[in-house]
N, C-alpha and C. Protein backbone atom coordinates (compact mmCIF):
# COMPACT_ATOMS: atom_id res chain seq x y z
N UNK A 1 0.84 -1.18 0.00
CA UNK A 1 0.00 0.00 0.00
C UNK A 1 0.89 1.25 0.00
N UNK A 2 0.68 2.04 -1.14
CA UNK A 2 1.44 3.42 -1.16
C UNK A 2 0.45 4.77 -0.38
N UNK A 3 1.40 5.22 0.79
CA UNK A 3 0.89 6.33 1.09
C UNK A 3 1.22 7.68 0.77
N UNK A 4 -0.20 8.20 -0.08
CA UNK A 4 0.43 9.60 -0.33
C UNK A 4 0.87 10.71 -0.05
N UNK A 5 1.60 11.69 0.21
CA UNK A 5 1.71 12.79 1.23
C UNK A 5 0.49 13.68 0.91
N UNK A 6 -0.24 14.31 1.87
CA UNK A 6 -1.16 15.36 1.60
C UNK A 6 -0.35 16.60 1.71
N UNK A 7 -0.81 17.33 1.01
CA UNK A 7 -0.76 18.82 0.46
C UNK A 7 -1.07 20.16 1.37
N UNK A 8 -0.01 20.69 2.07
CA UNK A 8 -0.71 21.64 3.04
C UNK A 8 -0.79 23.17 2.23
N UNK A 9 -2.06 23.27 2.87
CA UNK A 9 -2.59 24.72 2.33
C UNK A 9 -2.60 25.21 3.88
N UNK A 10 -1.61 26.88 3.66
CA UNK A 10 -1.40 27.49 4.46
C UNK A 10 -2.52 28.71 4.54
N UNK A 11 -3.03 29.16 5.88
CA UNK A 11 -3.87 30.05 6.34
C UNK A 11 -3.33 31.23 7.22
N UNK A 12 -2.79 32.03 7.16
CA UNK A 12 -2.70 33.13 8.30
C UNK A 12 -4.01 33.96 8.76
N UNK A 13 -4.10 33.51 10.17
CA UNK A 13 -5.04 34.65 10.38
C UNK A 13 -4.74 35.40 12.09
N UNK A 14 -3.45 35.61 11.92
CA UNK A 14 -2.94 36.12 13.05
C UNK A 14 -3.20 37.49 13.39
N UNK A 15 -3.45 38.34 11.94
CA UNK A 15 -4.28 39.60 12.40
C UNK A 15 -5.23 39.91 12.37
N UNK A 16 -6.36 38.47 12.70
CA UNK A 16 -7.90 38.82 12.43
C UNK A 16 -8.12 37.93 14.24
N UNK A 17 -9.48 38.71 14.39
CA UNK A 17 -9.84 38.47 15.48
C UNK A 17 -11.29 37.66 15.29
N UNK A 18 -11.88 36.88 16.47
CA UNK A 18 -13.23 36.45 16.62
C UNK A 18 -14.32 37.30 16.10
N UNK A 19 -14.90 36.88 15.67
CA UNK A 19 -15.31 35.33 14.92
C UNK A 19 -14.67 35.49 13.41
N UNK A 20 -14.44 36.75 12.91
CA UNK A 20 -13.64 36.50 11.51
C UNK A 20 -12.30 35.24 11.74
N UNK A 21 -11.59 34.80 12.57
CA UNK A 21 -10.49 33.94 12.60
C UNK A 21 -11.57 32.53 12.16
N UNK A 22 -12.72 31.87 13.07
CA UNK A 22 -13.42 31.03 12.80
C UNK A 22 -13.83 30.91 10.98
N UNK A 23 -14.74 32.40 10.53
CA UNK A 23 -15.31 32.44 9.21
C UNK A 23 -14.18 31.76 8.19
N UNK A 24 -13.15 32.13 8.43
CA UNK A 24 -12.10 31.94 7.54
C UNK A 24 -11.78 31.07 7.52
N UNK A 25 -11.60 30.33 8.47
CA UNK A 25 -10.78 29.08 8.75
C UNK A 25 -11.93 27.79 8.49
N UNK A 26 -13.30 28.30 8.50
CA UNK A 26 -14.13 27.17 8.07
C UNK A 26 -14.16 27.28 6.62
N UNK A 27 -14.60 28.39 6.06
CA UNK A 27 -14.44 28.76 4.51
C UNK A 27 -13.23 27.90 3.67
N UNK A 28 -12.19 28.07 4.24
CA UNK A 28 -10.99 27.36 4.05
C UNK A 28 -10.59 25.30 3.93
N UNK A 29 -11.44 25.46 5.13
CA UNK A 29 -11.50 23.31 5.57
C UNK A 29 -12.68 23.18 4.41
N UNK A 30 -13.86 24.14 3.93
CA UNK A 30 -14.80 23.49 3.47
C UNK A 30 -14.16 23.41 1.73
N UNK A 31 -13.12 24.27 1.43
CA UNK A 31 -12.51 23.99 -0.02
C UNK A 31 -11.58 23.30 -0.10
N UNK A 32 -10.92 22.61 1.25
CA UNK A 32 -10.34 21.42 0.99
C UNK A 32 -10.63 20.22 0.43
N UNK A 33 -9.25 19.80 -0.80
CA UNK A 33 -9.77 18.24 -1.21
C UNK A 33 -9.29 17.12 -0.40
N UNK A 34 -9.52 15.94 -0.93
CA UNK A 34 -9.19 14.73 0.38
C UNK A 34 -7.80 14.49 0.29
N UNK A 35 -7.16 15.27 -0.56
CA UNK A 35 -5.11 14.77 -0.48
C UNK A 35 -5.01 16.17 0.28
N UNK A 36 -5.58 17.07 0.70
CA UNK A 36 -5.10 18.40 1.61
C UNK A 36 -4.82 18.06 3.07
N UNK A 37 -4.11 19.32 3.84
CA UNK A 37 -5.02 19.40 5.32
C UNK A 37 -4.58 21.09 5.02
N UNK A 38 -4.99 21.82 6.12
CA UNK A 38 -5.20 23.03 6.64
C UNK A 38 -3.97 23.26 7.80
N UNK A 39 -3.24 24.19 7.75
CA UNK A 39 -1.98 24.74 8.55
C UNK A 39 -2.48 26.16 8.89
N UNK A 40 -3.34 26.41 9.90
CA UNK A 40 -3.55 27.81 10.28
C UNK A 40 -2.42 28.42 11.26
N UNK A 41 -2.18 29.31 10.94
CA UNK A 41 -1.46 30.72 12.22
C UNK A 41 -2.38 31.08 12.64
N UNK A 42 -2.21 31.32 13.81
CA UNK A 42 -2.86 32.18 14.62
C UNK A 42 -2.71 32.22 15.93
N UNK A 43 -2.84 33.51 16.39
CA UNK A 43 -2.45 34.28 17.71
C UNK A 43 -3.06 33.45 19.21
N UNK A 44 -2.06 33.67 19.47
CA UNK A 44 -2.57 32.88 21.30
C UNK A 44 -3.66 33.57 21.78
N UNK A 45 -4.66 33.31 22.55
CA UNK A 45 -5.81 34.27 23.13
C UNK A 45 -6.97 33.04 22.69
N UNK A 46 -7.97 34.50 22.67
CA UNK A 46 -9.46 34.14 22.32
C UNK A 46 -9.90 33.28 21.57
N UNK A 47 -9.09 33.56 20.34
CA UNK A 47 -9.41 32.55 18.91
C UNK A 47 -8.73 31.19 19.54
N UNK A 48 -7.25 31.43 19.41
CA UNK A 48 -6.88 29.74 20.00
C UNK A 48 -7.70 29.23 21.27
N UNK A 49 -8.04 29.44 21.91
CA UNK A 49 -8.96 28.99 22.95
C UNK A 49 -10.05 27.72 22.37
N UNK A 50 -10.65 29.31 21.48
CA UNK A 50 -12.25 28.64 21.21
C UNK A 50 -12.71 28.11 19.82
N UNK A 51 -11.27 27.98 18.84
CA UNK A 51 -11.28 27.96 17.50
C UNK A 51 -11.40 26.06 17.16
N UNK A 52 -10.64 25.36 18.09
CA UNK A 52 -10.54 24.10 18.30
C UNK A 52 -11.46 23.26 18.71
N UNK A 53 -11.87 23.69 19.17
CA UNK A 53 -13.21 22.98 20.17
C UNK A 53 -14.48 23.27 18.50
N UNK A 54 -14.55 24.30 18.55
CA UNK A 54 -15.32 25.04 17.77
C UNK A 54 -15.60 23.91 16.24
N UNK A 55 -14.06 23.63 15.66
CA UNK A 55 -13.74 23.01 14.74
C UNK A 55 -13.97 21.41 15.05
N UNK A 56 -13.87 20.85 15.92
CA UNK A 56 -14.06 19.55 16.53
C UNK A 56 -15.72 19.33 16.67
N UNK A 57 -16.33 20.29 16.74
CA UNK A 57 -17.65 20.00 16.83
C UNK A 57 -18.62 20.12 15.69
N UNK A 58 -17.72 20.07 14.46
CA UNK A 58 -18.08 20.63 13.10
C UNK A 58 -17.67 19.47 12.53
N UNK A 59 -17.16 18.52 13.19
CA UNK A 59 -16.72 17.03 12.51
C UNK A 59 -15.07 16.94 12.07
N UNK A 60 -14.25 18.53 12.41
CA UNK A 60 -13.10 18.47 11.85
C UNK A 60 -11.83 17.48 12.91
N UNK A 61 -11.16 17.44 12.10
CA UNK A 61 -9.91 16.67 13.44
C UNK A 61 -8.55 18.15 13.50
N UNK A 62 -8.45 18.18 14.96
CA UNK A 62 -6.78 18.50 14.77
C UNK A 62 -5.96 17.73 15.26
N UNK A 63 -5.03 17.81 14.01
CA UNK A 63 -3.63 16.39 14.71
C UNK A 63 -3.08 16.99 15.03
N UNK A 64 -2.37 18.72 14.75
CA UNK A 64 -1.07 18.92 16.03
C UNK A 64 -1.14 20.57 15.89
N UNK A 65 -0.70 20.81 17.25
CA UNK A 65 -0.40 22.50 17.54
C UNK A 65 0.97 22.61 18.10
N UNK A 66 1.13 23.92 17.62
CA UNK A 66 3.02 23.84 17.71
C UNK A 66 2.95 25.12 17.84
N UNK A 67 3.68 25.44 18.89
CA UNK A 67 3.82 26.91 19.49
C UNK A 67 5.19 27.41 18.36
N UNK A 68 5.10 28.27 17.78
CA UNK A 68 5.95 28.79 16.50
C UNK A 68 6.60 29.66 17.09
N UNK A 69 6.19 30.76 17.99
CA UNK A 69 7.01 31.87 18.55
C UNK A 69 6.49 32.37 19.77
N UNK A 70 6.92 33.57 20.03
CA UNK A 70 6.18 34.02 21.58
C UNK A 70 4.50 33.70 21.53
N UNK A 71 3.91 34.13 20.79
CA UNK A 71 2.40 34.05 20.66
C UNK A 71 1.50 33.89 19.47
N UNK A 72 2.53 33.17 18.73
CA UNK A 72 1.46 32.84 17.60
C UNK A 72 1.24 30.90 17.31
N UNK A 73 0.61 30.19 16.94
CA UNK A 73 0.44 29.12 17.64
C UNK A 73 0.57 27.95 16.00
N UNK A 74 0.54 27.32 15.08
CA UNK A 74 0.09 26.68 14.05
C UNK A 74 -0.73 25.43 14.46
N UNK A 75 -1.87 25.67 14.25
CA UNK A 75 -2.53 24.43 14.19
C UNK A 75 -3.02 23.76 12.57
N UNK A 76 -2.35 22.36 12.60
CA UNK A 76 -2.57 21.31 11.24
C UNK A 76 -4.38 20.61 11.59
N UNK A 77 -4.77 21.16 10.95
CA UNK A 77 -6.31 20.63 10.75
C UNK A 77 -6.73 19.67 9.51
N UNK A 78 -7.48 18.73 9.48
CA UNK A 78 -8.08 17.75 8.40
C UNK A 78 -9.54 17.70 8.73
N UNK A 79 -10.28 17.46 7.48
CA UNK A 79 -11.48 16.52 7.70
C UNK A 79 -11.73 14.96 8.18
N UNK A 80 -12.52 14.76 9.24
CA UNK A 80 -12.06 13.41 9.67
C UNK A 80 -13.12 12.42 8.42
N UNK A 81 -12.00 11.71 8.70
CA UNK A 81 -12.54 10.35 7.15
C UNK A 81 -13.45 9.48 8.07
């Protein structure tokens, strides 16, 4: 069985705040194809808080968050299969 690498499509939304960080970032997972995932930036606070949970209850998965610098955060998002 050959596994393919998926394709990351990058998102910044480190200078947008609630709920525009959410609008975007769903707009974004919903034009993903099934070889993608989603690599958002974004700022420590409000949005990272409530952006995850938010996305998990929409059917999405996150596999990993990685603190990038003082306060900006990358979370790798997919649609769960």
């Amino acid at each position: 069985m050959v596994m393919k690498k998926k394709e990351k499509i990058l998102l910044d939304i480190t200078n947008d705040k609630c709920p525009i960080t959410f609008v975007k970032t769903k707009i974004a997972l919903e034009k993903l194809k099934s070889n993608q995932y989603l690599n958002v930036y974004i700022k420590e606070g409000e949005a990272l808080d409530g952006l995850p949970s938010s996305l998990k209850e929409l059917g999405y998965q996150i596999n990993n968050k990685i603190k990038i610098n003082e306060d900006v955060f990358s979370l790798e998002i997919s649609k769960k299969n």
